[in-house]
PDB file of N, CA and C in Angstrom:
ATOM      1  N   UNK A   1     123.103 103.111 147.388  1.00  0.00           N
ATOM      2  CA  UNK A   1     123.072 103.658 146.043  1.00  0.00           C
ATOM      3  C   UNK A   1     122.892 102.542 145.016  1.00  0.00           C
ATOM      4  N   UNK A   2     123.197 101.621 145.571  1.00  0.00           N
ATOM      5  CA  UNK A   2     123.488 100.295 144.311  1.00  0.00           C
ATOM      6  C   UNK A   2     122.307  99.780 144.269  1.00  0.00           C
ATOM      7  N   UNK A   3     121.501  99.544 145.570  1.00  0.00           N
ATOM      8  CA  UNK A   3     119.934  99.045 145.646  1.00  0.00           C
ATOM      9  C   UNK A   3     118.808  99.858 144.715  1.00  0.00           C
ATOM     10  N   UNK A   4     119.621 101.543 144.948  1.00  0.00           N
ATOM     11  CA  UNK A   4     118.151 102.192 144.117  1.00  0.00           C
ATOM     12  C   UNK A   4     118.062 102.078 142.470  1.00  0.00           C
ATOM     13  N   UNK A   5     119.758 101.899 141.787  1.00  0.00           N
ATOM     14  CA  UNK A   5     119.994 101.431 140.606  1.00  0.00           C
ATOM     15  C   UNK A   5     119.020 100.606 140.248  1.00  0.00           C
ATOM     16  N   UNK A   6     118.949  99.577 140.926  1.00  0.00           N
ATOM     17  CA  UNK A   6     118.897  97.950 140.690  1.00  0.00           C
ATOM     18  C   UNK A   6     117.016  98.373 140.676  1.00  0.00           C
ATOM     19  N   UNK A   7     116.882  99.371 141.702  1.00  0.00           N
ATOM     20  CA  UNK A   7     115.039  99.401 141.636  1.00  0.00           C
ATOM     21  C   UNK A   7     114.541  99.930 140.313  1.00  0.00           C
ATOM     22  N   UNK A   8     115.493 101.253 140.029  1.00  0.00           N
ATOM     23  CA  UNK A   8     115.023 102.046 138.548  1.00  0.00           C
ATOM     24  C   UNK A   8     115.334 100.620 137.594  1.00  0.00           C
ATOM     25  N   UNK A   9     116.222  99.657 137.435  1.00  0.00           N
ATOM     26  CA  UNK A   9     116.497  98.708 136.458  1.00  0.00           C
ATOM     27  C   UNK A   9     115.004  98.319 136.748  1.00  0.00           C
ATOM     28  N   UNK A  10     114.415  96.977 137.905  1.00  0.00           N
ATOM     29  CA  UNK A  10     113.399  96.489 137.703  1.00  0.00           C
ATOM     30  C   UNK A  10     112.322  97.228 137.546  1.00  0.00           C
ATOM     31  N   UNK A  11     112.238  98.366 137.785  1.00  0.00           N
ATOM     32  CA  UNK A  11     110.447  99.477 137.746  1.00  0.00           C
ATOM     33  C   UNK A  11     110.705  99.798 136.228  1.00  0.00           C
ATOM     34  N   UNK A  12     111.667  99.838 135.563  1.00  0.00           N
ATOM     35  CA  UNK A  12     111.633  99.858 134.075  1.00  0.00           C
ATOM     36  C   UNK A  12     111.068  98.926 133.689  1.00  0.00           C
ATOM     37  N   UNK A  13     111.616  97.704 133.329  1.00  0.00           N
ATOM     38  CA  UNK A  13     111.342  96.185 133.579  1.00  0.00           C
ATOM     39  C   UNK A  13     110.370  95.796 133.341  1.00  0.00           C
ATOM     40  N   UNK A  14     109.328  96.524 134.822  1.00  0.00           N
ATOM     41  CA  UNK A  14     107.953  95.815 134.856  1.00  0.00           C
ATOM     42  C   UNK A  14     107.265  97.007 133.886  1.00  0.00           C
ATOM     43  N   UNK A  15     107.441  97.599 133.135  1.00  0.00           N
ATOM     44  CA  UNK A  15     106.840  99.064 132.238  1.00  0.00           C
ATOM     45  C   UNK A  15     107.165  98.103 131.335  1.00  0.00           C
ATOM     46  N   UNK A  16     108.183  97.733 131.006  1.00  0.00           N
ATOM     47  CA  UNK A  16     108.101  97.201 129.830  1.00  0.00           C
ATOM     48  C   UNK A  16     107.290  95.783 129.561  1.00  0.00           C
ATOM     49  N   UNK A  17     107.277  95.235 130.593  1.00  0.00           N
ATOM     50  CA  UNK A  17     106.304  94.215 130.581  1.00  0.00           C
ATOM     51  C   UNK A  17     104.677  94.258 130.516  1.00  0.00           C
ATOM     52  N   UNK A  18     104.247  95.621 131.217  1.00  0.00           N
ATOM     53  CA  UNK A  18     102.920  96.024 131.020  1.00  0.00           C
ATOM     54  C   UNK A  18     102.504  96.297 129.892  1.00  0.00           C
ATOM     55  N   UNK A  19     103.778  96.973 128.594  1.00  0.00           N
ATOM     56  CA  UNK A  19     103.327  97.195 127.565  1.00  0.00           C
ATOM     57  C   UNK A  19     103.368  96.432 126.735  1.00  0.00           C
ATOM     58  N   UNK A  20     104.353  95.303 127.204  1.00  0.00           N
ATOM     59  CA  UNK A  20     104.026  94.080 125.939  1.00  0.00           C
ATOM     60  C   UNK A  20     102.513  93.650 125.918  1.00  0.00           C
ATOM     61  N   UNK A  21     102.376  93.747 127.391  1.00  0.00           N
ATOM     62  CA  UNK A  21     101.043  92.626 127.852  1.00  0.00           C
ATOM     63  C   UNK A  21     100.310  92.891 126.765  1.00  0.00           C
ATOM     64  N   UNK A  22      99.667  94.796 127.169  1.00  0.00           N
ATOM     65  CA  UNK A  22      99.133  95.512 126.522  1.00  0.00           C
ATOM     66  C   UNK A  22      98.784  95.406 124.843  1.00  0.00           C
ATOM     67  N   UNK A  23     100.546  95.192 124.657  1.00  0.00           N
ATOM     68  CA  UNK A  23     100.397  95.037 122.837  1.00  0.00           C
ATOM     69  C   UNK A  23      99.784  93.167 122.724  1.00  0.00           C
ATOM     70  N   UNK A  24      99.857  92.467 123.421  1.00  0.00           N
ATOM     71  CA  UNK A  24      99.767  91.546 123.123  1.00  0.00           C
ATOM     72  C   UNK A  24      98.251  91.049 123.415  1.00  0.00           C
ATOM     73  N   UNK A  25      97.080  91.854 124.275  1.00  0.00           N
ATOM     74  CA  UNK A  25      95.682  91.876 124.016  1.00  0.00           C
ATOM     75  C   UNK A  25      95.538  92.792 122.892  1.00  0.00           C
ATOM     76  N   UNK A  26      95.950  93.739 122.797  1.00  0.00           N
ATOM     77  CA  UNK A  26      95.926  94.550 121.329  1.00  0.00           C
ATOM     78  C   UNK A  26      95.866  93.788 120.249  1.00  0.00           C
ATOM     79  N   UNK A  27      96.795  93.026 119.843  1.00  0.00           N
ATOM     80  CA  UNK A  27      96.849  92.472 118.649  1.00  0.00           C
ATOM     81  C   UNK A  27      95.701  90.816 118.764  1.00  0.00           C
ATOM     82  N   UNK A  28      95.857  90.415 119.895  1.00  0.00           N
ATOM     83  CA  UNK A  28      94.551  89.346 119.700  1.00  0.00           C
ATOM     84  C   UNK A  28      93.166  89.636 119.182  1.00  0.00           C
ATOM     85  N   UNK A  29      93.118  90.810 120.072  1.00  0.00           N
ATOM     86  CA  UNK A  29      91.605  91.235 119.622  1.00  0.00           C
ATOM     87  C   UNK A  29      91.320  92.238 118.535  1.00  0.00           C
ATOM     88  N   UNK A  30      92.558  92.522 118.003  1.00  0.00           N
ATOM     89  CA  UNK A  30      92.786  93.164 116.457  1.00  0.00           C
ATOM     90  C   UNK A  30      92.152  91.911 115.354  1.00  0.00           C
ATOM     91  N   UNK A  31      92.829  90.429 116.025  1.00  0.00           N
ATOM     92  CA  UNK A  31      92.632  89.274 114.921  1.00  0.00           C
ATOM     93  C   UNK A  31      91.683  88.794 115.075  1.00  0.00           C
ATOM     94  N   UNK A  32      90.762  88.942 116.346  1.00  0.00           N
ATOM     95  CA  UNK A  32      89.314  88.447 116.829  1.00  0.00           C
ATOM     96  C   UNK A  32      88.443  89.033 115.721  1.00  0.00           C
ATOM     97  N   UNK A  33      88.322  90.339 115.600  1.00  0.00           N
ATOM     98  CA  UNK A  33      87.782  91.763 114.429  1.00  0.00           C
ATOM     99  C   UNK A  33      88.316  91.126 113.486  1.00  0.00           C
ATOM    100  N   UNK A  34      89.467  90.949 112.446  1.00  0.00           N
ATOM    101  CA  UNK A  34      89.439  90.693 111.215  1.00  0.00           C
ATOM    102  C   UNK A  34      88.879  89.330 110.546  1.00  0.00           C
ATOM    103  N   UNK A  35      88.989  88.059 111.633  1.00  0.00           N
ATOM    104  CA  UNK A  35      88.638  86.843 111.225  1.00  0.00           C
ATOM    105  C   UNK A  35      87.221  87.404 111.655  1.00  0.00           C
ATOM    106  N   UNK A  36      86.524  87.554 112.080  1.00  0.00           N
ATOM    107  CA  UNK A  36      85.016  87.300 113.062  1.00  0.00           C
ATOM    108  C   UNK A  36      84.294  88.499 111.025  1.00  0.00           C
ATOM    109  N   UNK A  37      85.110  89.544 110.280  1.00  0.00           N
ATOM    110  CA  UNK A  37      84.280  90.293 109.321  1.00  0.00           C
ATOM    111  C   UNK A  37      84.557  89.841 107.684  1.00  0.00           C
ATOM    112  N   UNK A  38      85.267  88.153 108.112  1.00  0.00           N
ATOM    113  CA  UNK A  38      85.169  87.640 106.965  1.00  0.00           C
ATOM    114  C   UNK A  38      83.832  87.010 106.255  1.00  0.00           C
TER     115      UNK A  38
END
C-alpha cells in the first residue's frame, strides 16, 4: 500500500514536470514572436 502512495506521489510529479517543460517552450517562443516583430 505504501509503494502505490509513493507511485501516485511520483506520476503526479512527472505531470507536473511535463507542464512546466511545456510552459517553459511556451513562453520562449512567445519571446522569439515579440522580439523577431520589432
Amino acid at each position: 500500500m505504501e509503494q502505490n502512495s509513493a507511485w501516485k506521489r511520483d506520476a503526479r510529479l512527472c505531470g507536473q514536470i511535463q507542464s512546466a517543460a511545456g510552459s517553459v517552450m511556451a513562453n520562449i517562443a512567445e519571446g522569439f514572436v515579440r522580439r523577431s516583430n520589432k
